[in-house]
C-alpha atoms as a PDB file:
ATOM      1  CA  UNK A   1     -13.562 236.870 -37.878  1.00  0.00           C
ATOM      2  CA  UNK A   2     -12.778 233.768 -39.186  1.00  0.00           C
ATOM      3  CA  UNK A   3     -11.650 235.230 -42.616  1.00  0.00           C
ATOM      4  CA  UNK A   4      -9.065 237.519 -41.168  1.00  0.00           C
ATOM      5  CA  UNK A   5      -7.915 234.208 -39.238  1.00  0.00           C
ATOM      6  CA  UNK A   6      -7.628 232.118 -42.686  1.00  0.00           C
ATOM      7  CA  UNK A   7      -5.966 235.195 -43.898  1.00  0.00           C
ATOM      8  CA  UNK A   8      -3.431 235.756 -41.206  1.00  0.00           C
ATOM      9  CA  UNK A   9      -2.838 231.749 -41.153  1.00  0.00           C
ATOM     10  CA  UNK A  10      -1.899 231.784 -45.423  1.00  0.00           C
ATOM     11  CA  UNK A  11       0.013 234.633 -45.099  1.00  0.00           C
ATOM     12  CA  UNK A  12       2.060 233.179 -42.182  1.00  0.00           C
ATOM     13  CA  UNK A  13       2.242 229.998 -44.601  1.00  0.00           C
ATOM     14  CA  UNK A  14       3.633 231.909 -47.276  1.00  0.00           C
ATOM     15  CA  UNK A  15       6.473 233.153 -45.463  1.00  0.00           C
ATOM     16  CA  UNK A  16       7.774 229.544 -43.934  1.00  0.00           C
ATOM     17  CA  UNK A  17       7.683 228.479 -47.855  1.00  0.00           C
ATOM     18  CA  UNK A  18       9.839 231.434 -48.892  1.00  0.00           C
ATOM     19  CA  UNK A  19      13.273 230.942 -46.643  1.00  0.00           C
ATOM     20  CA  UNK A  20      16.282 229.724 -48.732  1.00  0.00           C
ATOM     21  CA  UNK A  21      18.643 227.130 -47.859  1.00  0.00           C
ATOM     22  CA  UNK A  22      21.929 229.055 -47.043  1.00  0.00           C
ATOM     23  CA  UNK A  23      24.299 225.931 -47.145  1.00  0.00           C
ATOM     24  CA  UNK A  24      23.466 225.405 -51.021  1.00  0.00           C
ATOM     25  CA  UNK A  25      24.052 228.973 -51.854  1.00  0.00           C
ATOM     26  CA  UNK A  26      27.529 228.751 -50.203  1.00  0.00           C
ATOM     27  CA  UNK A  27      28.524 225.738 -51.935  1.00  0.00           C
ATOM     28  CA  UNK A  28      27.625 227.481 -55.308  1.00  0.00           C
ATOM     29  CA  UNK A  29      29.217 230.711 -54.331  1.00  0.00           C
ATOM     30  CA  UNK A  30      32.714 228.654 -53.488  1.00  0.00           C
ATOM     31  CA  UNK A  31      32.477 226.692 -56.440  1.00  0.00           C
ATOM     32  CA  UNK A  32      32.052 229.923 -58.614  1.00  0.00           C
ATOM     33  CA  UNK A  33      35.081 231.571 -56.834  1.00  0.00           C
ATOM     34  CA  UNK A  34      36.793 228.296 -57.265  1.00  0.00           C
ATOM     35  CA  UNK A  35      36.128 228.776 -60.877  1.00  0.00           C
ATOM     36  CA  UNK A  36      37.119 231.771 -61.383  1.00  0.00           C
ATOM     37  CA  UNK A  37      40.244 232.396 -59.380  1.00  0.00           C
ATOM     38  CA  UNK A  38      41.273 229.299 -61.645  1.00  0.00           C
ATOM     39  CA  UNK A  39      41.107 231.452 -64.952  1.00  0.00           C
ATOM     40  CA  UNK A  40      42.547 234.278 -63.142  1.00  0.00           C
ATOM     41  CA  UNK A  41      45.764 232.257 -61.994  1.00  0.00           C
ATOM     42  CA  UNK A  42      46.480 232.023 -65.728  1.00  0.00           C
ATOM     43  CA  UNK A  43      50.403 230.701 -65.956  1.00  0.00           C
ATOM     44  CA  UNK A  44      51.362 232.559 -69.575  1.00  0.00           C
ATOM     45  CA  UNK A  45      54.316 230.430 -71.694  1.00  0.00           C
ATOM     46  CA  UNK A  46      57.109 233.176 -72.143  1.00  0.00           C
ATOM     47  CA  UNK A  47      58.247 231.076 -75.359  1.00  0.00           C
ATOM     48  CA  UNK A  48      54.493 231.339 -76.673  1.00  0.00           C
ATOM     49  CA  UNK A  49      54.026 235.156 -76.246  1.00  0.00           C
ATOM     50  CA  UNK A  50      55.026 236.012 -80.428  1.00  0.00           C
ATOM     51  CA  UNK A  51      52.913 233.440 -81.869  1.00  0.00           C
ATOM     52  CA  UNK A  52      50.501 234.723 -83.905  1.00  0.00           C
ATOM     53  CA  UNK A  53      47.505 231.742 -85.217  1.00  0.00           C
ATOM     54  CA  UNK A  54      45.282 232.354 -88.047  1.00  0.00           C
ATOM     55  CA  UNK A  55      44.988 228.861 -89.140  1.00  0.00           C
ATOM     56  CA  UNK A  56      46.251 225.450 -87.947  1.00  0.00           C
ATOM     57  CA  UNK A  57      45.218 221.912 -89.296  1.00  0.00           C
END
């Protein structure tokens, strides 16, 4: 009896242990979306649109 206590008191231990912090992983998921809608919102130079670089020094 006392081994399927111990048992049922580290498996309840495990799952308090395993719970994620929601708040972080919303401040990384904005930060990525920050990110990206930046290179999305790409403003492209009409006056640049012919060049053509191979080499520049």
């Amino acid at each position: 009896m006392k081994k399927t206590y111990l048992l049922f008191f580290l498996f309840s231990i495990s799952f308090s242990f395993s719970q994620t912090n929601e708040k972080e992983l919303n401040e990384i998921v904005e930060a990525e979306m920050k990110s990206a809608s930046g290179l999305m919102e790409l403003a492209v130079n009409p006056n640049t649109l012919n060049y053509d670089v191979t080499y520049q020094n």
